[in-house]
Protein backbone atom coordinates (compact mmCIF):
# COMPACT_ATOMS: atom_id res chain seq x y z
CA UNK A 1 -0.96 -19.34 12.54
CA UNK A 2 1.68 -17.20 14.02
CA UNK A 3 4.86 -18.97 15.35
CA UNK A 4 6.89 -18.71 17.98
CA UNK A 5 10.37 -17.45 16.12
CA UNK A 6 12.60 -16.15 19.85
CA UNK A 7 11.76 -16.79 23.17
CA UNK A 8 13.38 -15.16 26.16
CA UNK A 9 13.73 -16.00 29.69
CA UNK A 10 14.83 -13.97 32.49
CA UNK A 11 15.81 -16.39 36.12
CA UNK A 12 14.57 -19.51 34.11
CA UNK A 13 10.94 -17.95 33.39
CA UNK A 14 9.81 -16.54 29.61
CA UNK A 15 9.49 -13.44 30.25
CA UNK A 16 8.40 -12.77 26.24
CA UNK A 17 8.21 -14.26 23.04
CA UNK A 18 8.43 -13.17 20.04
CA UNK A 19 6.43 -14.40 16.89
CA UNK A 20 6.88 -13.94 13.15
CA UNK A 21 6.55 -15.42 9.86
CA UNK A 22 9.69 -16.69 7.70
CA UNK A 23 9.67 -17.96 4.02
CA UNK A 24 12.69 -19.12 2.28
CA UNK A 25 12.42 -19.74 -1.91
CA UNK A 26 14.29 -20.99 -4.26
CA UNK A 27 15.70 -20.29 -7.43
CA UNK A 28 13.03 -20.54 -9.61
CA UNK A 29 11.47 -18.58 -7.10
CA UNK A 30 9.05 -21.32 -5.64
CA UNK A 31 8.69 -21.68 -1.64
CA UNK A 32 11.34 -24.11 -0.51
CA UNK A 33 10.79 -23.73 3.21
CA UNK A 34 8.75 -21.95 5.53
CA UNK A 35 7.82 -20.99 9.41
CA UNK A 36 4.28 -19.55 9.30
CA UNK A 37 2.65 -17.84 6.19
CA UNK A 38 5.33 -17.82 3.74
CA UNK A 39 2.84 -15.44 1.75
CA UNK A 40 2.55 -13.07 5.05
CA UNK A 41 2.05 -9.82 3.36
CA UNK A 42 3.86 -6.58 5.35
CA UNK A 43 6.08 -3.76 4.44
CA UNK A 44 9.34 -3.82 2.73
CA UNK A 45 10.65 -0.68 4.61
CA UNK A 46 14.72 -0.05 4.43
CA UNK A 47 15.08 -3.75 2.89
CA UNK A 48 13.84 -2.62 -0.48
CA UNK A 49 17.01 -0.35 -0.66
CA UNK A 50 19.10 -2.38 -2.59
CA UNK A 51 16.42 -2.54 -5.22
CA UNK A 52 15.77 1.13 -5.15
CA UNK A 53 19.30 1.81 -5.89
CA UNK A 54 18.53 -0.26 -9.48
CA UNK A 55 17.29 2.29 -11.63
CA UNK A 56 19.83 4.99 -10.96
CA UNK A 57 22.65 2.52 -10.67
CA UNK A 58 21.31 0.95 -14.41
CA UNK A 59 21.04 4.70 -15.77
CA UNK A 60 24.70 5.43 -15.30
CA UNK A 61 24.93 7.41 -12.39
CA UNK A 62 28.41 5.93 -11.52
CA UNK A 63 30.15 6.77 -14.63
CA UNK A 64 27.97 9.82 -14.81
CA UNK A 65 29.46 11.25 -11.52
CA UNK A 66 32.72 9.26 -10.74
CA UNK A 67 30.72 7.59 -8.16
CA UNK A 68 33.16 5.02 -6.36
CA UNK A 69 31.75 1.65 -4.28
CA UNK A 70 31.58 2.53 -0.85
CA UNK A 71 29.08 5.67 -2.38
CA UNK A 72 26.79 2.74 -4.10
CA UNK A 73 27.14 0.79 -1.04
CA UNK A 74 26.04 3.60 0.57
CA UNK A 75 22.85 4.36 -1.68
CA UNK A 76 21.49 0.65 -0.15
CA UNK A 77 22.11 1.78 3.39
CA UNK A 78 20.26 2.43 6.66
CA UNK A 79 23.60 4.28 7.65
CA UNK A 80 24.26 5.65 11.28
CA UNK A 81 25.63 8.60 10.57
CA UNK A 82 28.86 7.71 11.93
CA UNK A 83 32.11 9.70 10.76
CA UNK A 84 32.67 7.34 7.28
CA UNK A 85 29.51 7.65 6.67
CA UNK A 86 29.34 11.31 6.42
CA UNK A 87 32.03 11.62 4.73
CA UNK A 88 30.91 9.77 1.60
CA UNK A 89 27.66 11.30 2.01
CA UNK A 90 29.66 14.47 1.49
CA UNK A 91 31.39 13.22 -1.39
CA UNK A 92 28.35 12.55 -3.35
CA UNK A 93 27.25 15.98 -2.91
CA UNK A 94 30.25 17.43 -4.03
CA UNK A 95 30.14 15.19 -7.00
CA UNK A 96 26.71 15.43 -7.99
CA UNK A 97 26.17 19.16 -7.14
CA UNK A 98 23.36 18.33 -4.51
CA UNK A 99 22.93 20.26 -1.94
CA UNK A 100 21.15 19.00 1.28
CA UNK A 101 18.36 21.23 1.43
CA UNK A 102 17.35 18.89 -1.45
CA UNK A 103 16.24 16.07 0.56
CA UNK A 104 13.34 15.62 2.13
CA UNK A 105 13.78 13.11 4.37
CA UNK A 106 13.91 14.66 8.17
CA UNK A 107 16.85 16.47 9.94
CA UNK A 108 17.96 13.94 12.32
CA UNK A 109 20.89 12.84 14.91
CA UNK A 110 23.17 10.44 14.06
CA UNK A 111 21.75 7.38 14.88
CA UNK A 112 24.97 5.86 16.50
CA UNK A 113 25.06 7.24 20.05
CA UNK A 114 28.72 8.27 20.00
CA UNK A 115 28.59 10.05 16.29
CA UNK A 116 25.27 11.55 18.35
CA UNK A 117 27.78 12.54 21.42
CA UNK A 118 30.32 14.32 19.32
CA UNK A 119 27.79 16.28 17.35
CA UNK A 120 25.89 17.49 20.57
CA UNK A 121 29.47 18.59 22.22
CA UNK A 122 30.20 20.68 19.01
CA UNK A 123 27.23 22.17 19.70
CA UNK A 124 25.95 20.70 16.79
CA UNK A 125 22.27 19.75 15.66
CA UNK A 126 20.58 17.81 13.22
CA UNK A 127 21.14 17.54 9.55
CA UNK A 128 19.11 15.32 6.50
CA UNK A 129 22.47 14.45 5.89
CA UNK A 130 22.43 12.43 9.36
CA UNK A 131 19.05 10.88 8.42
CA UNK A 132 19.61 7.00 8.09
CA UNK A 133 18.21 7.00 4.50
CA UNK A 134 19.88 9.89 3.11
CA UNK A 135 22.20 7.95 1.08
CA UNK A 136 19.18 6.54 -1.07
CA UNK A 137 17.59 10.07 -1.51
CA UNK A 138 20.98 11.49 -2.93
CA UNK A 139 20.99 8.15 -5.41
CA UNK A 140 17.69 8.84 -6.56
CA UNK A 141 18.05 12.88 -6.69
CA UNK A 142 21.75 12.41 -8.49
CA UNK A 143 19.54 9.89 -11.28
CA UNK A 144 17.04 12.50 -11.52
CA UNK A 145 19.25 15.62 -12.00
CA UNK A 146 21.03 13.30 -14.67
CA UNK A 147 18.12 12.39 -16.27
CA UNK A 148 16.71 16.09 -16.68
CA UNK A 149 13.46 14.84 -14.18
CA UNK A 150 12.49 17.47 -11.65
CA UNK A 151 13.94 17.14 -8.32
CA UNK A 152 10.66 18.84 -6.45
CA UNK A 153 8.68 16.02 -5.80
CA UNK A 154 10.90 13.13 -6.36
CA UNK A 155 9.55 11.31 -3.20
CA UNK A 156 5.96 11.32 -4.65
CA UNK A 157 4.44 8.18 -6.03
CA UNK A 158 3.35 9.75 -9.58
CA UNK A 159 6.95 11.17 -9.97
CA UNK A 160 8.82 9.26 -13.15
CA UNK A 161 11.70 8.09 -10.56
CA UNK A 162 9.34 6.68 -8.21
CA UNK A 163 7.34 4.89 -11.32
CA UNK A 164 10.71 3.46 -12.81
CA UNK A 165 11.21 2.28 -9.29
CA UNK A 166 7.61 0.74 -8.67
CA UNK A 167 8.25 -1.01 -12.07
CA UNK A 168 11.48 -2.42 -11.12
CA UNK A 169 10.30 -3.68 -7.75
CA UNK A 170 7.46 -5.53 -9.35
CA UNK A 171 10.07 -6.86 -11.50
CA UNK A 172 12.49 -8.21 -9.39
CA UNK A 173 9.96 -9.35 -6.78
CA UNK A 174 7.84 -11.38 -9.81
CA UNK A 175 4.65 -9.90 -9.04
CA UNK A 176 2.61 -7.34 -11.48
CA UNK A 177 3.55 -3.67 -10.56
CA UNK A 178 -0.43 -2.75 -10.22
CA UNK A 179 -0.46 -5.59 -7.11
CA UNK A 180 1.57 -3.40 -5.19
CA UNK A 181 -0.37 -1.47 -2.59
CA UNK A 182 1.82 1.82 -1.46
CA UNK A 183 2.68 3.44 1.89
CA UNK A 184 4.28 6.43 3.20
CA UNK A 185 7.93 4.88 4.83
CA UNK A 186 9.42 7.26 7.34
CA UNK A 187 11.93 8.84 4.90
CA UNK A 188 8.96 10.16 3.21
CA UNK A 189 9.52 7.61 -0.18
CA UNK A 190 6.77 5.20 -0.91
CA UNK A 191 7.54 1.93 0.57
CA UNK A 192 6.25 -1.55 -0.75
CA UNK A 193 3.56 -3.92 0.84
CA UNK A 194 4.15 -7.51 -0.44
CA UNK A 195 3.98 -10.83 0.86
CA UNK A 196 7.30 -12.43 2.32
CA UNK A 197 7.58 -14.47 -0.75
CA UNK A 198 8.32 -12.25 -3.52
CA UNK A 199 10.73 -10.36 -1.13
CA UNK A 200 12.43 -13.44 -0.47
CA UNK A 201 12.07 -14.16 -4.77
CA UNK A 202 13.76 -10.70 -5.16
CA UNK A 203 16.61 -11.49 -2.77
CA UNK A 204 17.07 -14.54 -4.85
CA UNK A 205 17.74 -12.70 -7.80
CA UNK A 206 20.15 -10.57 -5.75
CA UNK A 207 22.40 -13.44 -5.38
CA UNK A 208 21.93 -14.93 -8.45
CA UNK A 209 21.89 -11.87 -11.18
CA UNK A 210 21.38 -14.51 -14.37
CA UNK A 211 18.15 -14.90 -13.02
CA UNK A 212 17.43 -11.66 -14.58
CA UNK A 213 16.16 -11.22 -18.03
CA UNK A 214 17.10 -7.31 -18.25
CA UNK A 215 21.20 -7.31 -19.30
CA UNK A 216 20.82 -3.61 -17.81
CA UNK A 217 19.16 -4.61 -14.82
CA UNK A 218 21.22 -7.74 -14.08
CA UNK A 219 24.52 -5.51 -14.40
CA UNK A 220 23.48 -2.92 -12.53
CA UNK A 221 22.29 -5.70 -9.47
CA UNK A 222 26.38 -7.17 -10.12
CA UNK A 223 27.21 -3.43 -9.36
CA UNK A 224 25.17 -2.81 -6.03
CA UNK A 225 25.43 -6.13 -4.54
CA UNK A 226 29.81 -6.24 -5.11
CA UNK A 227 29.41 -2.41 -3.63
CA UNK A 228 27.48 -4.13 -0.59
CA UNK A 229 30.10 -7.02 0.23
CA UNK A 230 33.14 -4.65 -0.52
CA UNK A 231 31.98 -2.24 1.73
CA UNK A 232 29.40 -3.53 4.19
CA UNK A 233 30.46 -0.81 7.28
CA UNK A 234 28.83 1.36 4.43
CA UNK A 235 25.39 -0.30 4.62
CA UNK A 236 24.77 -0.67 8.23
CA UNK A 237 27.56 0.35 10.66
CA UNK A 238 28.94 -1.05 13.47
CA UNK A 239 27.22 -3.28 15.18
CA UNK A 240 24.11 -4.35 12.88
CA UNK A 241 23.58 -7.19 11.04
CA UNK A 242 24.07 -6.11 8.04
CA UNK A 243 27.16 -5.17 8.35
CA UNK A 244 28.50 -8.21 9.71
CA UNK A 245 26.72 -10.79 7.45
CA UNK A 246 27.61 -8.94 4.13
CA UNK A 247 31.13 -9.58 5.15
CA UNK A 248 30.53 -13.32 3.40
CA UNK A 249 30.93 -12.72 0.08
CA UNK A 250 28.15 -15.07 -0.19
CA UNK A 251 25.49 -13.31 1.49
CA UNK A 252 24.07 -10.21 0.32
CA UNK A 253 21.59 -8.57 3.18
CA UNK A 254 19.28 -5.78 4.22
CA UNK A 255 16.93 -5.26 7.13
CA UNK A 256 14.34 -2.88 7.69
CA UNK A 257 12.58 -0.80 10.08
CA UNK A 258 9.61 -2.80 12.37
CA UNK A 259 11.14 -6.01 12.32
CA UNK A 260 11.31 -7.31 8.68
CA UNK A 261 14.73 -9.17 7.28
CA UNK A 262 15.97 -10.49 3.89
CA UNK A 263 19.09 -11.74 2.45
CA UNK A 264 19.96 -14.29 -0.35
CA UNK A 265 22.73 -17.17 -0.97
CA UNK A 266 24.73 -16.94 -3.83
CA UNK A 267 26.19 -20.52 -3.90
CA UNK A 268 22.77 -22.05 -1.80
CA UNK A 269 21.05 -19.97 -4.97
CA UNK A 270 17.97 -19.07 -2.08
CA UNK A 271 16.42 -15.79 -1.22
CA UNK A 272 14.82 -15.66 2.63
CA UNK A 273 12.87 -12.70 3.70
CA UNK A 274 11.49 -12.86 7.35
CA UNK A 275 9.29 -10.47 9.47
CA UNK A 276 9.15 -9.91 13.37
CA UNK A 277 5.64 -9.53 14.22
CA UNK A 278 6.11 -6.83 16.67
CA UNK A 279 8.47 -4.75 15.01
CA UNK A 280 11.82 -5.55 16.80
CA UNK A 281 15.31 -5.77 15.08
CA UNK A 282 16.81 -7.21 18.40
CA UNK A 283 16.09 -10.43 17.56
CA UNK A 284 18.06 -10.09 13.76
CA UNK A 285 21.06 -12.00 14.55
CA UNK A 286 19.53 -15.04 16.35
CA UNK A 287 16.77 -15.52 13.62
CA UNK A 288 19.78 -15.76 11.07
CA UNK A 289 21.53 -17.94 12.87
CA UNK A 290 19.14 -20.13 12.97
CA UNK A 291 18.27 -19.80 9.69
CA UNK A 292 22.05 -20.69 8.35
CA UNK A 293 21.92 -23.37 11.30
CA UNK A 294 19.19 -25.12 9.71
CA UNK A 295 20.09 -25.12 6.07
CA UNK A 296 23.40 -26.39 6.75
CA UNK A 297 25.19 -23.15 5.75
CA UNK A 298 28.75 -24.08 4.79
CA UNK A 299 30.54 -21.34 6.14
CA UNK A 300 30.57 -21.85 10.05
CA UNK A 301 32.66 -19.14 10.47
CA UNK A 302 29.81 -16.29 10.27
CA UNK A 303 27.26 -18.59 12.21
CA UNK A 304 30.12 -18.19 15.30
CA UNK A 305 30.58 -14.15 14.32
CA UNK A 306 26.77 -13.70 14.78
CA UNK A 307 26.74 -15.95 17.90
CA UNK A 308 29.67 -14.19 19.30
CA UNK A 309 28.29 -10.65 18.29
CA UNK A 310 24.47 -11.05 18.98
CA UNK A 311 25.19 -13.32 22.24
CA UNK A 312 21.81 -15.15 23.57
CA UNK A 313 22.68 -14.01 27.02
CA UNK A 314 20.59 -11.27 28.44
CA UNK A 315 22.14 -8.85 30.79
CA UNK A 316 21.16 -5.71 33.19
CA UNK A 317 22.48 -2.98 33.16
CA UNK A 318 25.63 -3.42 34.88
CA UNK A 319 26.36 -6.23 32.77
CA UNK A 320 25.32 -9.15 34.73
CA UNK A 321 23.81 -11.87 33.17
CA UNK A 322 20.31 -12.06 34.14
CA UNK A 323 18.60 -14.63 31.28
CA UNK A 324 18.89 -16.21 28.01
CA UNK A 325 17.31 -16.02 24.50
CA UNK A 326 16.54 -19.14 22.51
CA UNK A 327 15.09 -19.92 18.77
CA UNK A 328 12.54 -21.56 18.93
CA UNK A 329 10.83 -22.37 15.24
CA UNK A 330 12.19 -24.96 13.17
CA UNK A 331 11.70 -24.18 9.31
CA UNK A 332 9.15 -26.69 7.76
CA UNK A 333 10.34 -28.54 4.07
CA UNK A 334 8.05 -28.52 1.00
C-alpha cells in the first residue's frame, strides 16, 4: 500500500497528491514507526554522502591534508555552487594537489540560480567544480592519492575505494555488503539500493556513534557529523533542508536526488529515512515537520523555522496565494 504523505489544493480542490513510504527505527535498529512499507526498497542517491565520506575521513585525510570542517562538511554535500562553496572546493585542491580535470562527475552550472547568473555574466561556463557532488569526489580522490590507489577509475565499482565504501555502507546500514544491488547515480559513483529501514538504521548510528563497534569508524562518524552541524550552509545551501535542519545540533540530515530523505535524533536516539514516490524534494520540509510534529520533538523552535521557511501556502507567480499544502499520513506505532 502506498500512502498518501502531501496533498495539495489549489481554490479548495486537490489538485495532486503525493505518496511515499516512511520508516522510522530505533536504536537497536528495530522499526519503531512507520507510514507504508517501512522495508520499501529504493535508492540512496546524495543521502548516502555522509557515509561515503567514512572511509577517507577514518584514513586520515584531515590530518593528512590540514583539512578544516567546513571542507568535511563539504565532502557530505549536495552543494550549489554558490560563492562559499567554491571557495572551499578550491581550498581542497590546493591542499590536496587535485586538479579538476580529475573528477569525473559532469561540468555543470551552479545549481543556485544567482551563483548561475554571475557566472553566465562573466562570460563564464561550466566547471566539475560546480557539479553538486564534487565535494565527495575530491574526498574520495584526496583518500586515494593518500593511500597510493589509482585515481583513474575511482568511480568504478571494482575500484578498492569504492569496495572500502560498499563495505562500510553494509556496515553502517546492518545489512551484508553482497545484499546490496548497485546503480549508476548521476555523479557517475555507484549509488546504493536498500530498503528504507537500514537507511533509517544507518542514520541512527549517525546520531548515536557508540552504536558503532569500529573505534575508527565511530570517530571518524563524530568527525563528519560535528563538520555537518558546524557548518550546515556547507552541506546544502541556502534554502534546502538540509541546511536549515542541521542547524539543531540534534539533528544530523541529508536528502537525495528523486525524492528520498533521512536524518537521525541524537537525544530521541532514532534514525528516519523517507522516500517521495515520484521523485520530488518540494515536499522535504512539510514531511519533516510532520515527522518532528508527531514524535513530539522537543525543540519547537525548528518545527516553526521549517514552517516559516517551507510555508504550506501555494502561490503564482506574482506571489498571490492561490492554494495550500497539507500532510496528510499519520505515522503508525509498533
Amino acid at each position: 500500500m502506498e500512502p498518501v504523505l502531501i496533498k495539495e489544493y489549489r481554490a479548495g480542490i486537490m489538485e495532486c497528491s503525493h505518496h511515499g513510504h516512511i520508516c522510522v527505527v530505533d536504536d537497536r535498529g528495530e522499526t519503531s514507526a512507520y507510514a507504508g512499507d517501512p522495508d520499501f526498497v529504493t535508492f540512496t542517491r546524495s543521502a548516502a554522502k555522509p557515509l561515503q565520506a567514512i572511509v577517507a575521513i577514518r584514513g586520515g585525510i584531515a590530518a593528512h591534508y590540514g583539512l578544516d570542517d567546513k571542507e568535511i562538511a563539504i565532502m557530505t554535500a549536495s552543494h550549489m555552487a554558490q560563492p562559499e562553496h567554491v571557495d572551499v572546493l578550491e581550498s581542497i585542491m590546493k591542499k590536496t594537489g587535485l586538479s579538476e580535470s580529475e573528477l569525473v562527475c559532469a561540468a555543470s552550472y551552479p545549481w543556485n540560480e544567482e551563483s548561475k547568473e554571475e557566472v553566465l555574466r562573466r562570460q563564464g561556463g561550466k566547471r566539475r567544480l560546480y557539479h553538486n557532488c564534487s565535494g565527495k569526489h575530491l574526498g574520495v580522490l584526496a583518500y586515494c592519492k593518500m593511500k597510493g590507489y589509482p585515481l583513474d577509475g575511482y568511480a568504478d565499482p571494482g575500484h578498492p575505494v569504492q569496495q572500502e565504501i560498499i563495505g562500510t555502507v553494509a556496515m553502517m546500514c546492518g545489512i551484508p555488503a553482497d545484499r546490496i544491488e548497485l546503480g549508476t547515480d548521476g555523479c557517475g559513483f555507484p549509488v546504493f539500493a536498500l530498503p528504507l529501514s537500514a537507511m533509517a538504521a544507518a542514520y541512527v548510528k549517525l546520531a548515536c556513534p557508540d552504536l558503532i563497534a569500529d573505534e575508527a569508524v565511530r570517530e571518524a562518524v563524530k568527525t563528519i557529523v560535528r563538520a555537518m552541524n558546524l557548518h550546515p550552509e556547507m552541506v546544502g545551501g541556502r534554502g534546502r533542508v538540509d541546511s536549515l535542519v542541521l542547524q539543531d545540533g540534534n539533528i544530523v540530515a541529508k536528502g537525495g536526488f528523486k525524492g528520498v530523505y533521512c536524518f537521525g535524533l541524537k537525544k530521541e536516539r532514532l534514525g528516519i529515512a523517507f522516500k517521495v514516490l515520484d521523485g520530488s524534494e518540494e515536499e522535504w520540509g512539510w514531511i519533516v515537520e510532520s515527522i518532528l510534529e508527531q514524535i513530539g520533538y522537543g525543540n519547537h523552535s525548528i518545527i516553526r523555522e521549517l514552517s516559516e521557511s517551507f510555508t504550506h501556502d501555494i502561490y503564482n507567480d506574482e506571489g498571490k496565494k492561490v492554494g495550500h499544502a497539507d500532510a496528510v499520513f499519520r505515522l503508525q506505532s509498533v
